[in-house]
N, C-alpha and C. Protein backbone atom coordinates (compact mmCIF):
# COMPACT_ATOMS: atom_id res chain seq x y z
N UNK A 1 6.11 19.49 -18.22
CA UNK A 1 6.29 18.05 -18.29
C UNK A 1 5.19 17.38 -17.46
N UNK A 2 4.54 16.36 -18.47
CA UNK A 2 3.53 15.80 -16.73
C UNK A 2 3.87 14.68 -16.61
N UNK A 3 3.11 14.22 -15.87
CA UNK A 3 3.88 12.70 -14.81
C UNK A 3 4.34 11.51 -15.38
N UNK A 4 3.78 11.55 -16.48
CA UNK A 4 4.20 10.33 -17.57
C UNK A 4 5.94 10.61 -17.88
N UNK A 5 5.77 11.84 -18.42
CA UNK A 5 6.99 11.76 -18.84
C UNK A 5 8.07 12.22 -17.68
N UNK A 6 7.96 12.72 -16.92
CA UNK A 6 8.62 12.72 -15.66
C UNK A 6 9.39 11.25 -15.15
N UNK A 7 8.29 10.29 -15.08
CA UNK A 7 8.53 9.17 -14.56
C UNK A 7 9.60 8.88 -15.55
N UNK A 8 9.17 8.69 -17.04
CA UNK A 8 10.58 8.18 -17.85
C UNK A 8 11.24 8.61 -17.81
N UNK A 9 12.08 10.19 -17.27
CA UNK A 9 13.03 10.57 -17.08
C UNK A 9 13.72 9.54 -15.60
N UNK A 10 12.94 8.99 -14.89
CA UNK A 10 13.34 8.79 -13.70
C UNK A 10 13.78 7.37 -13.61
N UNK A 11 13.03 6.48 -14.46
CA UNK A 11 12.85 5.41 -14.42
C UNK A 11 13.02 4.51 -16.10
N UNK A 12 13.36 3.41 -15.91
CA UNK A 12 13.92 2.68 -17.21
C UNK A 12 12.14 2.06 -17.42
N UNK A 13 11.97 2.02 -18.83
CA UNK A 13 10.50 1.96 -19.39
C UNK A 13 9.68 0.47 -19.01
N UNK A 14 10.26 -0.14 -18.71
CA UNK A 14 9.87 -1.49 -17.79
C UNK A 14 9.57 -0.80 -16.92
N UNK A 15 10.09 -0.09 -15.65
CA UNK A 15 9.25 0.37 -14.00
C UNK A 15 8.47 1.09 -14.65
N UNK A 16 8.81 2.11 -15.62
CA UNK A 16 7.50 3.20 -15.64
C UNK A 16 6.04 2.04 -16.12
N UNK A 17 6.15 1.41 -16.40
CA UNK A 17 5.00 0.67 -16.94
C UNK A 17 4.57 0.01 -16.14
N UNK A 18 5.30 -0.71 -15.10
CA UNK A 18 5.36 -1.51 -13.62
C UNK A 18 4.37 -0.50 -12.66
N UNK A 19 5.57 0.56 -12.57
CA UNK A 19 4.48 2.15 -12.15
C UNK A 19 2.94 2.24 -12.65
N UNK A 20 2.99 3.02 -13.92
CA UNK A 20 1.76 3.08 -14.26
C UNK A 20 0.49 2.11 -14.28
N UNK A 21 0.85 0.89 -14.34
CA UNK A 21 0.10 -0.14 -14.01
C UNK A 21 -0.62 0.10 -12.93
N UNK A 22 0.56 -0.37 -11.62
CA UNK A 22 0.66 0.15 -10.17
C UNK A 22 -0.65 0.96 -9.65
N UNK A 23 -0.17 2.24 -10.21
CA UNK A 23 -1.53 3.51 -10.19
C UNK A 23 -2.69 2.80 -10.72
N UNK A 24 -2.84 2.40 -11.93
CA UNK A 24 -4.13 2.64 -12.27
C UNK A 24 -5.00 1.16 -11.62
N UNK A 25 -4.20 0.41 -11.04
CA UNK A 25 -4.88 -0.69 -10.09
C UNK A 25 -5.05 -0.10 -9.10
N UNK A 26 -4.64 0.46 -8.52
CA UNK A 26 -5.10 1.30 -7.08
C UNK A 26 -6.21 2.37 -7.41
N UNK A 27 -6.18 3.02 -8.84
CA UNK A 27 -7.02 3.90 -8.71
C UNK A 27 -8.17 3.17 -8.95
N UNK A 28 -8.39 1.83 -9.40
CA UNK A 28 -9.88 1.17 -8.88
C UNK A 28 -10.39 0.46 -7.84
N UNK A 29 -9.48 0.73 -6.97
CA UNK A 29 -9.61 -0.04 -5.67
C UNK A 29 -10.97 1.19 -4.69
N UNK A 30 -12.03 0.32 -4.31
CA UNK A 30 -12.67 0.77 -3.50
C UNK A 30 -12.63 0.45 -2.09
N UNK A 31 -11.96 1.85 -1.25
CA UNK A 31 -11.68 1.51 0.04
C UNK A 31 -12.24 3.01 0.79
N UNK A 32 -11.59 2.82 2.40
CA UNK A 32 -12.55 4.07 3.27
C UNK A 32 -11.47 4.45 3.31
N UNK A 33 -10.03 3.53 3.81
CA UNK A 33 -8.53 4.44 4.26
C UNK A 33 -7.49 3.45 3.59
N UNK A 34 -6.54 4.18 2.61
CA UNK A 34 -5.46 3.69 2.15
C UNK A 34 -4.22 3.97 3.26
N UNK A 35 -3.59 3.00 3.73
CA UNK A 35 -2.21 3.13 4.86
C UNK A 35 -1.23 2.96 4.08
N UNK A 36 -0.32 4.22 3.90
CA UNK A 36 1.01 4.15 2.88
C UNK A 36 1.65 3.99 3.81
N UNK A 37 2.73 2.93 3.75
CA UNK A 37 3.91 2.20 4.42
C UNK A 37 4.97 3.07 4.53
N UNK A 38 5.29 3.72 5.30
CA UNK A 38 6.81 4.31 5.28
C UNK A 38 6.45 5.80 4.66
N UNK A 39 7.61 6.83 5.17
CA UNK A 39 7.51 8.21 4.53
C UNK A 39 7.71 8.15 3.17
N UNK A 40 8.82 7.25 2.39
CA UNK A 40 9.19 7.39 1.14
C UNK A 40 8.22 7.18 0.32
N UNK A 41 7.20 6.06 0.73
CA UNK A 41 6.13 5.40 0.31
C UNK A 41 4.99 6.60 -0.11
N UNK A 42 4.94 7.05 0.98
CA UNK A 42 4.00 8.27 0.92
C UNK A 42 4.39 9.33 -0.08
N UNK A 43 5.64 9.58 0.47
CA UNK A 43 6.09 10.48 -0.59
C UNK A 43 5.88 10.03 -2.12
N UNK A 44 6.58 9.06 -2.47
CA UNK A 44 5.96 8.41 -3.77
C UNK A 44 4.53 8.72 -4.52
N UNK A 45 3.44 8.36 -2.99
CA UNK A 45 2.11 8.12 -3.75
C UNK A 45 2.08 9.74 -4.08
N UNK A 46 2.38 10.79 -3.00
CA UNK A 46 2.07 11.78 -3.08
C UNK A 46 2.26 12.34 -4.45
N UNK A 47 3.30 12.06 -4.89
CA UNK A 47 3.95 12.47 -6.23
C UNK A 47 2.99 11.88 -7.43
N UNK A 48 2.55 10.66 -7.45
CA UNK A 48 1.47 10.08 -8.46
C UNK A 48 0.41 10.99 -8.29
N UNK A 49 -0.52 11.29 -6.85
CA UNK A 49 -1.48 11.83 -7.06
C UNK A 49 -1.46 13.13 -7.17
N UNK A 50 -0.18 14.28 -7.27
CA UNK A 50 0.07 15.22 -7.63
C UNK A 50 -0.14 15.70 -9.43
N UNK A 51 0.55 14.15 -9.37
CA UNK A 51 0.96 14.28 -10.88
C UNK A 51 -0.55 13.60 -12.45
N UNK A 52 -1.12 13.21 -11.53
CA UNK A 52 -2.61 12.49 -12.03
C UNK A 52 -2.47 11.16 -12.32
N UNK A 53 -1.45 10.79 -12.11
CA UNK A 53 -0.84 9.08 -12.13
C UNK A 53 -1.96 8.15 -11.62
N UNK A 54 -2.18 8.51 -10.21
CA UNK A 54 -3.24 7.84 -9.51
C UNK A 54 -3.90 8.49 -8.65
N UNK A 55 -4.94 8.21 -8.15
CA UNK A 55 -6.25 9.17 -7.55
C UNK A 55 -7.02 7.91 -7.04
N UNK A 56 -6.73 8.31 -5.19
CA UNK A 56 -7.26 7.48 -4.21
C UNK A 56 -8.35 8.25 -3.87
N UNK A 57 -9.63 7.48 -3.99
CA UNK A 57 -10.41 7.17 -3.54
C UNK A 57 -11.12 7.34 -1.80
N UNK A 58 -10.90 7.68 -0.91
CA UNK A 58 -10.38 7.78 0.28
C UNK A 58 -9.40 8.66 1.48
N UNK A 59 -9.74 8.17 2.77
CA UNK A 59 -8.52 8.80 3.46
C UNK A 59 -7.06 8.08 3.50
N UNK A 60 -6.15 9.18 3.07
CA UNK A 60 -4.79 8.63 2.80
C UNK A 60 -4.11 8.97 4.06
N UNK A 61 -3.75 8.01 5.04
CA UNK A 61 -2.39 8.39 6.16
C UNK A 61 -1.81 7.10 5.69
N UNK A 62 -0.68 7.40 6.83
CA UNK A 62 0.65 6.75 7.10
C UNK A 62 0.29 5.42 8.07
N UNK A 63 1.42 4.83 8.22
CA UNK A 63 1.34 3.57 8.92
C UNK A 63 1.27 4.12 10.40
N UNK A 64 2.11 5.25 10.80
CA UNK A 64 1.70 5.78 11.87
C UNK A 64 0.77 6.37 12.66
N UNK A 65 -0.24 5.97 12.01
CA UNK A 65 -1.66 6.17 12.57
C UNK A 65 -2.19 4.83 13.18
N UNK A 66 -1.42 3.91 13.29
CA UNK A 66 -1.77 2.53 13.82
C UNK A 66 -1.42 2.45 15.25
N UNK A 67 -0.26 4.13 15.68
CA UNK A 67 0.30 4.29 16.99
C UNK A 67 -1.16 4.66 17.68
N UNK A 68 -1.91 5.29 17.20
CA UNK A 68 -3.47 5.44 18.11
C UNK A 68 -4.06 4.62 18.13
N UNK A 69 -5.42 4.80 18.61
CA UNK A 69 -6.38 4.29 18.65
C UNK A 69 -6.83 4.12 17.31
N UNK A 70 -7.24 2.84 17.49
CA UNK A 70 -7.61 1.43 16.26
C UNK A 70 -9.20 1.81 16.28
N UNK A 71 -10.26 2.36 17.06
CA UNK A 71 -11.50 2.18 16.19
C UNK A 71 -11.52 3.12 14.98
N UNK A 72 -10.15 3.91 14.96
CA UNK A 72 -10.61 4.96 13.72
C UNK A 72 -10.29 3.97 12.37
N UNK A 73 -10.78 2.34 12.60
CA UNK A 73 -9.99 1.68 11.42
C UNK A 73 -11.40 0.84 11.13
N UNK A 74 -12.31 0.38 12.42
CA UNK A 74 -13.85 -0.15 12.79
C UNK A 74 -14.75 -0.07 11.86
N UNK A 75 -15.19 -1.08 11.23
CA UNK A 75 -15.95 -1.36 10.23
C UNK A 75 -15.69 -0.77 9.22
N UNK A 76 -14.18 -0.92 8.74
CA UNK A 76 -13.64 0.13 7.18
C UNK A 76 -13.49 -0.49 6.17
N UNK A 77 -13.23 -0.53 5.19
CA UNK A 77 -12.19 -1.04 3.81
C UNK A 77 -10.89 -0.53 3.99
N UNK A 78 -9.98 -1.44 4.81
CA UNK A 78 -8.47 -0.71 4.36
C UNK A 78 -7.99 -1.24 3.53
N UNK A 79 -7.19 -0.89 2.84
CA UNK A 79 -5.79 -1.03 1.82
C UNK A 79 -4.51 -0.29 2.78
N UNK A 80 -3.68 -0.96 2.47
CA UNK A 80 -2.28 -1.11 2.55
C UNK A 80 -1.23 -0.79 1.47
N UNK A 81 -0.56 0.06 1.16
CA UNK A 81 0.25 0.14 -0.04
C UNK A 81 1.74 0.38 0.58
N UNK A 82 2.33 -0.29 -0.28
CA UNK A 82 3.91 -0.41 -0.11
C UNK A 82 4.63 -0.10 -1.36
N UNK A 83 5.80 0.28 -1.34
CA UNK A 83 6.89 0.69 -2.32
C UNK A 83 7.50 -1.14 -2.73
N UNK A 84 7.92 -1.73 -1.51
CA UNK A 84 8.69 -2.69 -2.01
C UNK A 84 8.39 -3.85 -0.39
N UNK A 85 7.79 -5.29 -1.00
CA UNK A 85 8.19 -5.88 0.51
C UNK A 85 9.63 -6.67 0.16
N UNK A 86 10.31 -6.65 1.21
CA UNK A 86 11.59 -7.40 1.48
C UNK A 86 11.14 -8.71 1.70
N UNK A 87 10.47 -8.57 3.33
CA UNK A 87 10.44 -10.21 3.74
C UNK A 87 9.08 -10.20 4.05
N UNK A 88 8.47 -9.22 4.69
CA UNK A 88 6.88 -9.00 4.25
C UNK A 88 6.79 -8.98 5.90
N UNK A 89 7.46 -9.25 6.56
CA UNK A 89 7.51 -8.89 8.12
C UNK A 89 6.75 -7.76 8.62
N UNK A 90 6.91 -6.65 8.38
CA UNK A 90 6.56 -5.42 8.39
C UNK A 90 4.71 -5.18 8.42
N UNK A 91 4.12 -5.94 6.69
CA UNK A 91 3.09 -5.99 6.78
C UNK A 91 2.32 -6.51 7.48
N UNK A 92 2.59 -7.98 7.35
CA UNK A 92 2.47 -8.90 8.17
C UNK A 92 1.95 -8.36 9.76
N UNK A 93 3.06 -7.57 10.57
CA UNK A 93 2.85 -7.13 11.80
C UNK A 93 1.55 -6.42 11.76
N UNK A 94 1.26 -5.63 10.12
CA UNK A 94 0.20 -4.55 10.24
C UNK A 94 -1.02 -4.72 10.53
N UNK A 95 -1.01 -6.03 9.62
CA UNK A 95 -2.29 -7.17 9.26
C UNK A 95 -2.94 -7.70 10.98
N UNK A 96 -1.97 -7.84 11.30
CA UNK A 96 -1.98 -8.62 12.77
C UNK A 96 -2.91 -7.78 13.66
N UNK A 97 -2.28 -6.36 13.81
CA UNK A 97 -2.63 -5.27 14.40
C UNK A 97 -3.82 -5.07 13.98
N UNK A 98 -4.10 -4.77 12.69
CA UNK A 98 -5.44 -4.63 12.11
C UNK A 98 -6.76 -5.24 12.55
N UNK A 99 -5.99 -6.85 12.91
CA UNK A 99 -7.38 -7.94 13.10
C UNK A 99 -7.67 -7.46 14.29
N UNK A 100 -6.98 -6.56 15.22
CA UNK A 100 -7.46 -6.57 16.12
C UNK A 100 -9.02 -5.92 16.77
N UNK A 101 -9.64 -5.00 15.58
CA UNK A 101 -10.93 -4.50 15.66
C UNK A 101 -11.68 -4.68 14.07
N UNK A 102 -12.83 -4.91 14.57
CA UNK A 102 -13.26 -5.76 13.12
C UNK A 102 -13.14 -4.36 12.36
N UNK A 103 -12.70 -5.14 10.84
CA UNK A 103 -12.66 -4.41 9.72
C UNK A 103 -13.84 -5.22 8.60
N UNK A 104 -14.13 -4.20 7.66
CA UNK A 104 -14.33 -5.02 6.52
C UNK A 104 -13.71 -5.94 5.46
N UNK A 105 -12.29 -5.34 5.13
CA UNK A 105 -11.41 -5.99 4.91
C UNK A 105 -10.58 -5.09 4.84
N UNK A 106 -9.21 -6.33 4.02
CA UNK A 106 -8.07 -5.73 4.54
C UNK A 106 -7.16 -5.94 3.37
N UNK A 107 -6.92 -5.09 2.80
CA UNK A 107 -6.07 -5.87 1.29
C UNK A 107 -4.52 -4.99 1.39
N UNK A 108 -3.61 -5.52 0.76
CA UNK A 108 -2.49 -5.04 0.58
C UNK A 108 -1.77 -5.30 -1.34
N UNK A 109 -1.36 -3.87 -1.52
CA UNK A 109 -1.15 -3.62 -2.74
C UNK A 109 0.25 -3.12 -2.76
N UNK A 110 1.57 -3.95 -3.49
CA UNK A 110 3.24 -3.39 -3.42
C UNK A 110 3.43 -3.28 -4.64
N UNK A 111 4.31 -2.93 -4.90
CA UNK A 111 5.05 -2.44 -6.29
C UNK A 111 5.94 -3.12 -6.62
N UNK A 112 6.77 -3.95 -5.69
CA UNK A 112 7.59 -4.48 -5.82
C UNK A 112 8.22 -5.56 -4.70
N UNK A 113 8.60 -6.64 -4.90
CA UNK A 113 8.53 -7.52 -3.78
C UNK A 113 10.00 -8.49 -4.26
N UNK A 114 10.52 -8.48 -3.37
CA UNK A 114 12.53 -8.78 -3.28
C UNK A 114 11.80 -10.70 -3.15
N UNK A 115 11.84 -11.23 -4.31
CA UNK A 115 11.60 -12.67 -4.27
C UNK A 115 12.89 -13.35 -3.18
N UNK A 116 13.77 -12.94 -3.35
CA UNK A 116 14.75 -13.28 -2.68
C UNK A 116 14.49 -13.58 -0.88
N UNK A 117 14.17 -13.06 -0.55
CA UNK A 117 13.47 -13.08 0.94
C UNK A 117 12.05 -13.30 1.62
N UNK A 118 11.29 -13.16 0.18
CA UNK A 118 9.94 -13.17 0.54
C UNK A 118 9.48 -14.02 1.39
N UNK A 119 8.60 -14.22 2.40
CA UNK A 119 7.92 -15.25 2.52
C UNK A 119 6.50 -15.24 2.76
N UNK A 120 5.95 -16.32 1.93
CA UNK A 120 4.35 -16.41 1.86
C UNK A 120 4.18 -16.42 2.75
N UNK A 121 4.47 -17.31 3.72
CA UNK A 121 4.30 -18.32 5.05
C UNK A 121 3.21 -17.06 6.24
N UNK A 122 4.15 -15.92 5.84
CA UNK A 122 3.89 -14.77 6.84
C UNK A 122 1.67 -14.44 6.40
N UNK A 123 1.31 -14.69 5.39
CA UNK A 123 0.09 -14.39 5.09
C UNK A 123 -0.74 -15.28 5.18
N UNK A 124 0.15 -16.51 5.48
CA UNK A 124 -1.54 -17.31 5.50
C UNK A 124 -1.78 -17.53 6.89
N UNK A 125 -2.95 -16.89 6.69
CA UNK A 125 -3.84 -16.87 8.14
C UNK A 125 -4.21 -18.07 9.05
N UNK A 126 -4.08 -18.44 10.27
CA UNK A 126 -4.59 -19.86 11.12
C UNK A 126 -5.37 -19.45 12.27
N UNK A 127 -6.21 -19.94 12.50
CA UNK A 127 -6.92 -19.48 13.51
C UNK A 127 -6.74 -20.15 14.90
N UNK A 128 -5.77 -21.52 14.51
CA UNK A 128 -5.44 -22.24 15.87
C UNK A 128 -4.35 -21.46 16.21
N UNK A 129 -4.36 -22.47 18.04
CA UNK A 129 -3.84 -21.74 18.57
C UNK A 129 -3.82 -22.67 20.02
């Protein structure tokens, strides 16, 4: 079975397409380090790029690499990938953390986002203060 049809066993044909989309926008994303949000998250991607779904470009860790030292992030392309934002809090904090040593940029890519709680408010950037 390969990953296509795997997924439709797993998933109703709306996500798998949500999914496959998903992948193949990430697999044109040009970056230095993709940060997968959460173990499940990881686990997820792991399973796409097992399965040939999607194919990053890059070094793939966890959000827990943000517990070290930040120049291993210094003059990069990150991406950010998430399973699902709730209220976007989470990223938000990441983003924050991030600015703290220059990057090249900084993009964030979810799969799914709970409109119900969302809030923009958390992304737009101000420099006052």
């Amino acid at each position: 079975m390969n990953g296509h049809e795997i997924l439709s066993t797993l998933f109703d044909k709306e996500m798998c397409n949500s999914i496959i989309n998903f992948a193949n926008t990430l697999s044109r994303v040009t970056a230095d380090i993709f940060i997968v949000m959460s173990r499940k998250s990881a686990c997820f991607i792991r399973f796409l790029e097992r399965h040939g779904i999607v194919s990053l470009d890059g070094d793939v860790v966890t959000d827990r690499i943000l517990d070290v030292d930040l120049d291993f992030f210094r003059d990069k392309r990150i991406v950010i990938i998430d399973d699902v934002i709730v209220s976007g809090t989470t990223i938000h904090s990441i983003i924050r953390k991030l600015q703290e040593v220059p990057t090249i940029s900084i993009q964030v890519y979810v799969l799914g986002v709970n409109e119900k709680y969302y809030c923009q408010d958390l992304f737009t950037y101000s420099d006052e203060n």
